[in-house]
Protein backbone atom coordinates (compact mmCIF):
# COMPACT_ATOMS: atom_id res chain seq x y z
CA UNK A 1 131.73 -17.86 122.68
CA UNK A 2 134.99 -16.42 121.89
CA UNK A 3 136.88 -14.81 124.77
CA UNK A 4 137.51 -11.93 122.81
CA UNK A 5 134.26 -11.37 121.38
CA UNK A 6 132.86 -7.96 122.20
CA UNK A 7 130.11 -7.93 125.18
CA UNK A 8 128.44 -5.71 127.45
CA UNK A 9 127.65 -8.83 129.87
CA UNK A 10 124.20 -9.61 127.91
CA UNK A 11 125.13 -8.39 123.98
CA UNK A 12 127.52 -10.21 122.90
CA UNK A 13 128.67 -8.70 118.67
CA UNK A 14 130.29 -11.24 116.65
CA UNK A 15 131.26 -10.55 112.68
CA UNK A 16 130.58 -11.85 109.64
CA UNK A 17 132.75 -11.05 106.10
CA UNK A 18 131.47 -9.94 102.52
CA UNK A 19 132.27 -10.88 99.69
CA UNK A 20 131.18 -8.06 97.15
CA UNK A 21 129.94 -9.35 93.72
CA UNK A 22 132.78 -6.87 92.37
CA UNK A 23 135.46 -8.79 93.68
CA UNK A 24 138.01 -11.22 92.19
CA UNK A 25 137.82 -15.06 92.82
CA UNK A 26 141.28 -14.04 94.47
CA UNK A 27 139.80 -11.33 96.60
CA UNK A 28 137.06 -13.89 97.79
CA UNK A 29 139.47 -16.14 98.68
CA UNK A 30 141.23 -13.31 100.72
CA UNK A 31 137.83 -12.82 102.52
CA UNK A 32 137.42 -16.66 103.71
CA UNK A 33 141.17 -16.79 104.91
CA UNK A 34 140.90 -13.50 106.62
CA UNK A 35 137.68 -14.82 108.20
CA UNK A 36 139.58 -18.46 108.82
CA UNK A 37 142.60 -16.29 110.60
CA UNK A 38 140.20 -14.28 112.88
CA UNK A 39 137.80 -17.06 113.61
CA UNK A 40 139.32 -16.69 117.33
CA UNK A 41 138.24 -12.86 117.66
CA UNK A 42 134.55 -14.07 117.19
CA UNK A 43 134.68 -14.03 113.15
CA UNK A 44 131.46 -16.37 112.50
CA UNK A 45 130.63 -16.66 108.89
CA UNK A 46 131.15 -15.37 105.54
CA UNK A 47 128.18 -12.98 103.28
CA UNK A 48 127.72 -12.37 99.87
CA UNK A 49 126.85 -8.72 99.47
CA UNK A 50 126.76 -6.12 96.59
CA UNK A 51 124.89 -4.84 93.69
CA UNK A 52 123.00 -7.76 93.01
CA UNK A 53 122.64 -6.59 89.04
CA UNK A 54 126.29 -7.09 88.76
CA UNK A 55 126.42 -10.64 86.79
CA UNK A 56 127.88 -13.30 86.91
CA UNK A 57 128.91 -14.42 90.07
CA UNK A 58 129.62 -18.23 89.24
CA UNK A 59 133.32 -17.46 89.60
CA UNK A 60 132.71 -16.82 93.23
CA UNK A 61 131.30 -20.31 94.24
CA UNK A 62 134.50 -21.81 94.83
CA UNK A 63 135.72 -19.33 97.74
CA UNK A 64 131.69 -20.45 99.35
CA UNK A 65 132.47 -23.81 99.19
CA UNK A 66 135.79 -23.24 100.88
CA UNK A 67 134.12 -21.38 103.59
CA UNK A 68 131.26 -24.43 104.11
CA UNK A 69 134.27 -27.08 104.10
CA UNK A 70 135.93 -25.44 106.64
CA UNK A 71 132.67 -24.71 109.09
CA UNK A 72 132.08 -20.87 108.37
CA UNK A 73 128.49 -20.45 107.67
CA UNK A 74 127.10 -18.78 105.16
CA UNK A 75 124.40 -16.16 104.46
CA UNK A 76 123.62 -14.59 100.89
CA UNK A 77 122.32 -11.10 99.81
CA UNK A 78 119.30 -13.05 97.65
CA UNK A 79 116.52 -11.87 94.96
CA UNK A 80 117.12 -8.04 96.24
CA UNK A 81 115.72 -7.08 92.51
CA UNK A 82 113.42 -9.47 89.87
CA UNK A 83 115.50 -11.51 87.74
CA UNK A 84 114.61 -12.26 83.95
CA UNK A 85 115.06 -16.07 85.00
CA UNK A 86 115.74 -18.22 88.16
CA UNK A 87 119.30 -19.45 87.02
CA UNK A 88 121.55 -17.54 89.51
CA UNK A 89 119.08 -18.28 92.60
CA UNK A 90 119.28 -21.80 92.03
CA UNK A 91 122.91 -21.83 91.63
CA UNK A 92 123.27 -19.35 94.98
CA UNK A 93 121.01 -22.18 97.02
CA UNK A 94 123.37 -25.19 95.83
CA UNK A 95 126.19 -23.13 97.99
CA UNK A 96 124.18 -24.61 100.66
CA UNK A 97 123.65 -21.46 102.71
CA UNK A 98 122.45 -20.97 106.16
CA UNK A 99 120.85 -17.76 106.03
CA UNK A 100 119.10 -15.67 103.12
CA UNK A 101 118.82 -12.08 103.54
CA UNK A 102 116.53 -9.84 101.63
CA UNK A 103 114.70 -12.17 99.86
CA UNK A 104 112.19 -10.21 98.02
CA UNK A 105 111.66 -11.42 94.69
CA UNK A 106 111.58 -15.46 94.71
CA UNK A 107 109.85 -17.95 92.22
CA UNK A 108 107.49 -20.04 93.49
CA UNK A 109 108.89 -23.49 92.75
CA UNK A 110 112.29 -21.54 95.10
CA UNK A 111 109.95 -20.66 97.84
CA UNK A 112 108.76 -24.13 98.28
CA UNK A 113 112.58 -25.00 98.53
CA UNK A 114 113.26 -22.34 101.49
CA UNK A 115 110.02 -23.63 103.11
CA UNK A 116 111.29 -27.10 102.91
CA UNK A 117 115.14 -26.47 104.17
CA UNK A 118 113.52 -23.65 106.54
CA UNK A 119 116.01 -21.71 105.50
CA UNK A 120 116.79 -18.17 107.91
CA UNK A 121 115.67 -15.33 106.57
CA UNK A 122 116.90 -11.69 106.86
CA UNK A 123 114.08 -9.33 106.21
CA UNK A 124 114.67 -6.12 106.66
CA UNK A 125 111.18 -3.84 106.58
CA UNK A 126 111.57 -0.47 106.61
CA UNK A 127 115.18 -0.52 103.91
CA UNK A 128 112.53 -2.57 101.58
CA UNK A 129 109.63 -0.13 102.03
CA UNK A 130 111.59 3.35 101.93
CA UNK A 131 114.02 2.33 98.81
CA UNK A 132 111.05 0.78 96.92
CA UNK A 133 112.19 -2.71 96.83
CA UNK A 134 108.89 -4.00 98.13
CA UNK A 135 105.97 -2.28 96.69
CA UNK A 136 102.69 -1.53 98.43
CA UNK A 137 104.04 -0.21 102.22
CA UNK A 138 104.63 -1.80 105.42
CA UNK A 139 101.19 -3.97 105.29
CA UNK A 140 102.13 -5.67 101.81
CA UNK A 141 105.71 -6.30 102.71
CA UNK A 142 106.58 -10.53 102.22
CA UNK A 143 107.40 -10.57 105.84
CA UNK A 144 103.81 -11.59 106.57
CA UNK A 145 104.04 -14.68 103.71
CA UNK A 146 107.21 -16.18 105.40
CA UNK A 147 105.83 -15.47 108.90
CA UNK A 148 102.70 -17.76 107.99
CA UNK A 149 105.13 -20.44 106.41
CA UNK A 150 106.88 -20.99 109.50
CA UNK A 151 110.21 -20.25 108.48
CA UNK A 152 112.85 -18.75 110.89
CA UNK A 153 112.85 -15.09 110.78
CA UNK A 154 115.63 -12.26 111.84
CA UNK A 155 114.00 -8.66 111.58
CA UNK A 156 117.11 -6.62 110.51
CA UNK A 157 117.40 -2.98 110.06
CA UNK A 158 119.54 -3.28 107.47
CA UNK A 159 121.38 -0.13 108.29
CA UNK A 160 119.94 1.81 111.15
CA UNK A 161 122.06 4.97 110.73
CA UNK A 162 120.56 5.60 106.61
CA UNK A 163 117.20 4.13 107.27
CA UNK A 164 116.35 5.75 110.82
CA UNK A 165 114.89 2.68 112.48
CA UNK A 166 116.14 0.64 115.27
CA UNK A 167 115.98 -3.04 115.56
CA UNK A 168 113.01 -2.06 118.16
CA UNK A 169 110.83 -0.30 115.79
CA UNK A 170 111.43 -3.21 112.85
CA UNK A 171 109.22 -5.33 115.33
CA UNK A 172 106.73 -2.88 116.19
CA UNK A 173 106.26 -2.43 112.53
CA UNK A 174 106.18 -6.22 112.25
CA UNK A 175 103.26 -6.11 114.92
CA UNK A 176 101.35 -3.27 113.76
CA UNK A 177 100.87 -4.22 110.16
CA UNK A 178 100.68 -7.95 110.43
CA UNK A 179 98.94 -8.22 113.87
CA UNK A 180 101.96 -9.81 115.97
CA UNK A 181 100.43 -10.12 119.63
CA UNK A 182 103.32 -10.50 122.64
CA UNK A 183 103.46 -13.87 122.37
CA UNK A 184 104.04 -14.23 119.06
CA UNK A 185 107.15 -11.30 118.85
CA UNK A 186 108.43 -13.47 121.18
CA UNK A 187 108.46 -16.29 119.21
CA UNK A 188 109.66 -14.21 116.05
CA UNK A 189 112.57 -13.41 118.20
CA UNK A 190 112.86 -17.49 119.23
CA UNK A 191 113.29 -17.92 115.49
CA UNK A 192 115.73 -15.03 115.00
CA UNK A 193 118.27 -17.34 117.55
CA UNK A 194 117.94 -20.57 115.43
CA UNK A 195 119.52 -18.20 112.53
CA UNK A 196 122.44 -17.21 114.42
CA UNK A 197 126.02 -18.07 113.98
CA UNK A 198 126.97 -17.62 117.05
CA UNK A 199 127.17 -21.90 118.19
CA UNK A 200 124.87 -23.97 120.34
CA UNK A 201 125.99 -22.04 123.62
CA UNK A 202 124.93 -18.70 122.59
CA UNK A 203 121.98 -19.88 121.37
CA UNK A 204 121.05 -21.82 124.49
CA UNK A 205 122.31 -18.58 126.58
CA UNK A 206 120.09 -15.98 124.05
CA UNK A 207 116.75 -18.70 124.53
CA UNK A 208 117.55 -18.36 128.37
CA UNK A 209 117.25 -14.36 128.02
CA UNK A 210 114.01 -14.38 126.02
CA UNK A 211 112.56 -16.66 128.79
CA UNK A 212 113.74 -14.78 131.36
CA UNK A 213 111.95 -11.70 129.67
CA UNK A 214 108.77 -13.39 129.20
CA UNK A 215 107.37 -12.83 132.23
């Protein structure tokens, strides 16, 4: 963990960069330096973010593949809205990320692919639900197919100040409408740590907090 990393003794908040679909191959660039210059202040990967019908992005991939060759990790704002064909998600998956986030709107034959790689998702329930990118409420929401696949899962809020839900409620809603028992919010939140990119310590130290909780 880096020294200067912000903590309260047990939360310890580490950062991670967008890029912004908007931006110039030059401005992504900017992004993975910055990120590269402030690794030491507990800068820990790099995000691809924005208005996901803004097309193309293939300029981008070069600034990724920066990142990845020198050790930032890599999570992707992915399938947010239906797309007329699978083209860009296959292209975002050979930039070899770590994490997906959103992923609400995936082909089949690209599912089996995140099932296979396990990729770590970021699914965020409520911002889905209340802006209408998953359709039929909290019960029909695609956390409960990637649950049963055995993928690693962060619950994420998205943004708790617009959508009014803490990080909390994201996993009562999780148990509620999908039938999560103790044990098994537990183990959500043991798969939540094997998406972090935090390093093998922090993971080893978060595991060691959930245990000590379990009891």
């Amino acid at each position: 963990m880096s020294d200067y990393a912000l903590s309260n003794g047990r939360l310890h908040a580490k950062l991670i960069l967008s890029i912004d679909r908007k931006n110039t191959l030059e401005e992504a660039f900017e992004v993975v330096h910055l990120a590269l210059k402030y690794r030491h202040l507990g800068v820990v990967g790099i995000d691809l973010c924005g208005n996901p019908a803004r097309k193309p992005i293939t300029y981008l991939q070069p600034a990724f593949t920066e990142a990845q060759a020198q050790g930032l990790p890599i999570t992707l704002h992915f399938a947010e809205i239906a797309q007329p064909d699978s083209y860009e998600l296959e292209e975002m998956l050979s930039w070899n990320p770590q994490r997906l986030g959103h992923v609400i709107h995936v082909p089949e034959e690209l599912r089996a692919t995140i099932r296979e790689k396990k990729l770590g998702l970021e699914l965020c329930l409520s911002c889905n639900v209340l802006t209408g990118l998953s359709e039929g409420g909290f019960a029909a929401h695609h956390f409960g197919e990637w649950w049963r696949a055995g993928v690693p899962i962060a619950l994420s809020t998205d943004d708790v100040g617009i959508f009014e839900s803490s990080l909390s409620n994201e996993y009562l809603l999780a148990a509620r409408h999908f039938g999560l028992d103790r044990k098994q919010l537990l183990e959500l939140s043991k798969g939540a740590v094997d998406t972090i990119f935090g390093g093998q310590e922090e993971k080893e130290r978060m595991l060691w907090l959930i245990e000590e909780f379990w009891p």
